[in-house]
Protein backbone atom coordinates (compact mmCIF):
# COMPACT_ATOMS: atom_id res chain seq x y z
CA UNK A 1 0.00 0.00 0.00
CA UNK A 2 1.53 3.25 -1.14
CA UNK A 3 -0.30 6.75 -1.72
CA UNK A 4 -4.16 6.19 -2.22
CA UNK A 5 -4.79 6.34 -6.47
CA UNK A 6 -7.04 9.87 -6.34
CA UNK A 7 -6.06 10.71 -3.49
CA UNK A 8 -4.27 14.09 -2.43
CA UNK A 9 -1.47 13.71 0.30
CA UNK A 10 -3.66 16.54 2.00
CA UNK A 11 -6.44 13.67 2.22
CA UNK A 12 -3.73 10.84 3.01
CA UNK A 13 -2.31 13.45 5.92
CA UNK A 14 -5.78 13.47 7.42
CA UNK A 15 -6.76 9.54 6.95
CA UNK A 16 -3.40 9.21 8.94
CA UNK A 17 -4.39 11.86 11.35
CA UNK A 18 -7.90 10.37 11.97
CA UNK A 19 -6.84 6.49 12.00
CA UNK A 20 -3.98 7.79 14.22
CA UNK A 21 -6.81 9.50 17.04
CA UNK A 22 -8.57 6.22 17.14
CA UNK A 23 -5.77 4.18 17.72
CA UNK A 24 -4.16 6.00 20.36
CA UNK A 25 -7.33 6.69 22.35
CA UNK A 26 -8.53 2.87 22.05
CA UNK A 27 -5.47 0.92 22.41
CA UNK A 28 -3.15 3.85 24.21
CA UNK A 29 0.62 4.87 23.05
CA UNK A 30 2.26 2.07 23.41
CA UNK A 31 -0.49 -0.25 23.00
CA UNK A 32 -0.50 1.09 18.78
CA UNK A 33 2.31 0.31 16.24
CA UNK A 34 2.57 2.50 13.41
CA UNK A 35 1.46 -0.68 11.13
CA UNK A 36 -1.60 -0.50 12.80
CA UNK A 37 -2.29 3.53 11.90
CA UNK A 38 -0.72 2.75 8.25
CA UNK A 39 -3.28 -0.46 7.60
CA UNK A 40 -6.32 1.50 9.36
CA UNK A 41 -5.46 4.35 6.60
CA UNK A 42 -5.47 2.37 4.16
CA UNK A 43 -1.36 3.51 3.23
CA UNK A 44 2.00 2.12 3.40
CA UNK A 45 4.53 2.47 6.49
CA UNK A 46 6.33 4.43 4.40
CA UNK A 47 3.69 6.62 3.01
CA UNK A 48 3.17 7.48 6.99
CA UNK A 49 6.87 8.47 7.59
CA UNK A 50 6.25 11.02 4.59
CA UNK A 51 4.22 12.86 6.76
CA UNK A 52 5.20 12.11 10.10
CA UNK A 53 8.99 11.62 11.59
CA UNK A 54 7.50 9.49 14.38
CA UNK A 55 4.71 7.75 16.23
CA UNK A 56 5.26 10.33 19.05
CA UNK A 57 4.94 13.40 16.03
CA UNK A 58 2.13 11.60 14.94
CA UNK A 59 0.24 11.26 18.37
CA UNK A 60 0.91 15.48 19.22
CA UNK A 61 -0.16 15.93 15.47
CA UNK A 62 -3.43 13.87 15.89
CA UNK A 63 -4.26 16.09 18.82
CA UNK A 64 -4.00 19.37 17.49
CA UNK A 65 -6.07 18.58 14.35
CA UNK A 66 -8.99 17.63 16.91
CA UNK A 67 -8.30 20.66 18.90
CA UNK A 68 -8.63 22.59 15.55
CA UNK A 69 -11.68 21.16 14.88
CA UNK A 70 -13.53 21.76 17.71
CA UNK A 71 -12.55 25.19 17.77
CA UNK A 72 -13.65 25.60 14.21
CA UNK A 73 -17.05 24.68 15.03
CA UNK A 74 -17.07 26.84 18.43
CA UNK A 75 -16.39 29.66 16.10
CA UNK A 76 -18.53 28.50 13.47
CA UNK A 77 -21.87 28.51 15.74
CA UNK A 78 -20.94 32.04 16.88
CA UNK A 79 -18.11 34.18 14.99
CA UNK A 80 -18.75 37.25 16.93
CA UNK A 81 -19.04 36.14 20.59
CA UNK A 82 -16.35 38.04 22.80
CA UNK A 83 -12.77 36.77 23.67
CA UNK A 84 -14.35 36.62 27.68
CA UNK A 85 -18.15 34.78 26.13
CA UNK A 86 -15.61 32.13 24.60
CA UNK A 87 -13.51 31.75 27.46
CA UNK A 88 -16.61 30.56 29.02
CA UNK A 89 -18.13 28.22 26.76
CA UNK A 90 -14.85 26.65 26.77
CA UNK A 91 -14.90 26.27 29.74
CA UNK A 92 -18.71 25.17 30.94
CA UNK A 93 -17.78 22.42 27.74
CA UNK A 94 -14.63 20.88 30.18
CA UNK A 95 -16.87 18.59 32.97
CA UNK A 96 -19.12 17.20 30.41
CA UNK A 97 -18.51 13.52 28.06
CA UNK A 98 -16.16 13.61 25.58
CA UNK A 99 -15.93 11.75 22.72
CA UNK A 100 -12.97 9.16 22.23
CA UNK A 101 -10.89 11.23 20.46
CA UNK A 102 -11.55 13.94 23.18
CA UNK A 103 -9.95 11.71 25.74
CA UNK A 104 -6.68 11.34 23.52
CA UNK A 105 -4.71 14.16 25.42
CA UNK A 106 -4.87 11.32 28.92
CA UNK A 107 -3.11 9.17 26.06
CA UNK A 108 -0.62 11.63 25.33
CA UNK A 109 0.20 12.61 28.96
CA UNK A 110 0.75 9.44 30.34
CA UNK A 111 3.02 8.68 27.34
CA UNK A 112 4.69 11.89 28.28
CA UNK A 113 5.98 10.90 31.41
CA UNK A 114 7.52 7.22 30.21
CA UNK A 115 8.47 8.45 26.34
CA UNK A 116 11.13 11.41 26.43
CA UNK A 117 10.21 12.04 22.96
CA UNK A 118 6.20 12.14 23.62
CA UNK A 119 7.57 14.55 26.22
CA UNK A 120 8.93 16.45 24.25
CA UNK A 121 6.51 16.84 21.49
CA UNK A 122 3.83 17.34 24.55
CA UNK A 123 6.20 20.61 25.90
CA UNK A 124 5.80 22.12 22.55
CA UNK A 125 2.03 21.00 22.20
CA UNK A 126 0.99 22.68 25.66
CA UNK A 127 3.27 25.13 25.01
CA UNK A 128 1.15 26.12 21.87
CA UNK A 129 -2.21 26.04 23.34
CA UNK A 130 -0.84 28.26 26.43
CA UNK A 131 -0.01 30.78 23.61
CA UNK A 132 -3.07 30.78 22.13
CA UNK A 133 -5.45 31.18 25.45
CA UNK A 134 -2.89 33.64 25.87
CA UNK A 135 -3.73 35.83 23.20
CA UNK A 136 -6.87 35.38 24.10
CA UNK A 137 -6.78 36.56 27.35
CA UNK A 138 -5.17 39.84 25.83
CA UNK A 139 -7.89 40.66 23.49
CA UNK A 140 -10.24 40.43 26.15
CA UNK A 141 -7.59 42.86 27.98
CA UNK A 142 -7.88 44.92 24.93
CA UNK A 143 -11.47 44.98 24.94
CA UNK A 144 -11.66 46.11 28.73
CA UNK A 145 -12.89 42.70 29.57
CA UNK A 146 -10.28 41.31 31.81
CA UNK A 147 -7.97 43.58 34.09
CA UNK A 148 -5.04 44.50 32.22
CA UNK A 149 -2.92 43.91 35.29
CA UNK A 150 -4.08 40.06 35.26
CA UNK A 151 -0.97 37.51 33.87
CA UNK A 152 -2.03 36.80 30.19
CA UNK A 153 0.83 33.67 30.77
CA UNK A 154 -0.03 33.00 34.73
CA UNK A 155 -4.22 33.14 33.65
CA UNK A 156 -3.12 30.79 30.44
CA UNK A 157 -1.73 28.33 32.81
CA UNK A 158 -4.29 28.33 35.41
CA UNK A 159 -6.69 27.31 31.81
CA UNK A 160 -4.37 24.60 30.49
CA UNK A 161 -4.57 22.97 34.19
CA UNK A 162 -8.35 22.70 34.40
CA UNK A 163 -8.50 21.73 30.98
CA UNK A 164 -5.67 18.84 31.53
CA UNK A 165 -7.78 18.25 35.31
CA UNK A 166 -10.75 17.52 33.40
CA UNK A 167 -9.24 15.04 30.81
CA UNK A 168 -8.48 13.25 33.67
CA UNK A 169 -11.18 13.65 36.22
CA UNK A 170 -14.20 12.60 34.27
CA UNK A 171 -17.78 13.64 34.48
CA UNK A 172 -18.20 9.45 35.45
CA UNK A 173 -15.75 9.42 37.99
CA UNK A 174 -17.12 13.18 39.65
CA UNK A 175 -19.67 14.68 38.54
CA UNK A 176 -20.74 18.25 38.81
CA UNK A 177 -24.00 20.27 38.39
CA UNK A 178 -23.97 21.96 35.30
CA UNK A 179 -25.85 25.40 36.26
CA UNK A 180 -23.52 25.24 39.62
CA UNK A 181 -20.53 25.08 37.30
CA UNK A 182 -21.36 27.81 34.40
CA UNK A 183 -22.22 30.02 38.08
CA UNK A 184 -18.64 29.53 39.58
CA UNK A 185 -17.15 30.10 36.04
CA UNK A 186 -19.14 33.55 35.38
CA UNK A 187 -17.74 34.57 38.72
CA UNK A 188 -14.44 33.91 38.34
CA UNK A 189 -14.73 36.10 34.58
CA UNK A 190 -16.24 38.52 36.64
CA UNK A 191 -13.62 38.96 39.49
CA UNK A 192 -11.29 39.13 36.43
CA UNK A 193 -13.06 42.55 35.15
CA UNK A 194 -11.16 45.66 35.56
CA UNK A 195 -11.72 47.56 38.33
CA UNK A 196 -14.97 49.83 38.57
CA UNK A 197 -16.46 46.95 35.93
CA UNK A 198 -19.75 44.87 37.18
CA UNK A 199 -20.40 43.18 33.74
CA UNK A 200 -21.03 39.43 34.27
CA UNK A 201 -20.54 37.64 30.79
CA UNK A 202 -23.51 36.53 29.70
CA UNK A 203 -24.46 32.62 29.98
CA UNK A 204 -24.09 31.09 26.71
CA UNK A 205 -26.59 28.26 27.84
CA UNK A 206 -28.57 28.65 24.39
CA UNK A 207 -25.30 28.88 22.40
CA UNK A 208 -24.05 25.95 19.95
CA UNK A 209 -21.76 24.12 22.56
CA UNK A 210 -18.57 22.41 21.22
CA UNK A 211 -16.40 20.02 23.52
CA UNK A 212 -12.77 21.47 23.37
């Protein structure tokens, strides 16, 4: 099996991706060889190493091309919502089920702390997503949203961890009240505000909701 006849290596990069995100998050990191990924994509070990230098690159790459698509359909349900609205959804989105390919990040940080190269893939992964809640966080600072004097970096962090937290402590293993959650959230956006600002964001419980 080589490239697919009709096929684009775009399309070939995401059968990979996609056979690659079930594999991992049914049979774990080291549980899936790369023949497995290749055969479920219908392509060639070498066709894989094409695209990917490693099983590790492969698992990281998987992940962000789910990540990417659930943001693209946060953003697709509501283009205009603000930086703070988003932060929330995001958020109210992190106790609830997941999908199996939503669960591959618990893949990828276990792997992370046997595999020095899953590590080190997983540094520049988390390292990514910090950036981008960063900027987030500023154009909410920009906006007069959140205090300018907050950490853009220290608030980023504080995100990644409850986001990481709730990969691992599931909905089935502790649940929490959803209305109880969103309540605690819109709080803690509040008492991010500037000073002299009372504006609660607004509850997107009618919004399109998207699991991160």
């Amino acid at each position: 099996m080589g490239r697919i006849p009709g096929v684009t290596a775009a399309e070939t990069r995401e059968r990979l991706l996609r056979a690659a995100a079930d594999a991992f998050a049914e049979r774990g990191y080291d549980g899936t060889r790369v023949a497995d990924i290749s055969a479920a994509a219908g392509v060639s070990n070498g066709a894989l190493y094409a695209h990917f230098g490693s099983k590790a690159d492969l698992m990281v790459a998987a992940l962000r091309a789910h990540g990417r698509r659930m943001l693209a359909d946060l953003f697709a349900a509501d283009p205009d919502r603000s930086a703070t609205d988003l932060l929330l959804t995001l958020g109210r989105n992190l106790p609830r089920p997941r999908d199996a390919q939503g669960n591959l990040v618990v893949e990828a940080l276990v792997a992370a702390r046997r595999d020095g190269e899953v590590a080190g893939s997983m540094r520049d992964y988390l390292g990514e997503r910090a950036d981008w809640i960063a900027g987030l966080v500023r154009v909410a600072q920009a906006d007069g949203e959140i205090d300018p004097g907050v950490s853009a970096d220290a608030l980023a962090h504080f995100c990644l961890l409850l986001a990481m937290g709730s990969a691992l402590v599931t909905c089935d293993l502790h649940p929490v009240d959803d209305e109880e959650w969103t309540a605690l959230l819109v709080r803690i956006i509040a008492a991010l505000a500037p000073a002299g600002g009372d504006e609660a964001p607004a509850d997107p419980t009618a919004q399109t909701e998207a699991t991160p």
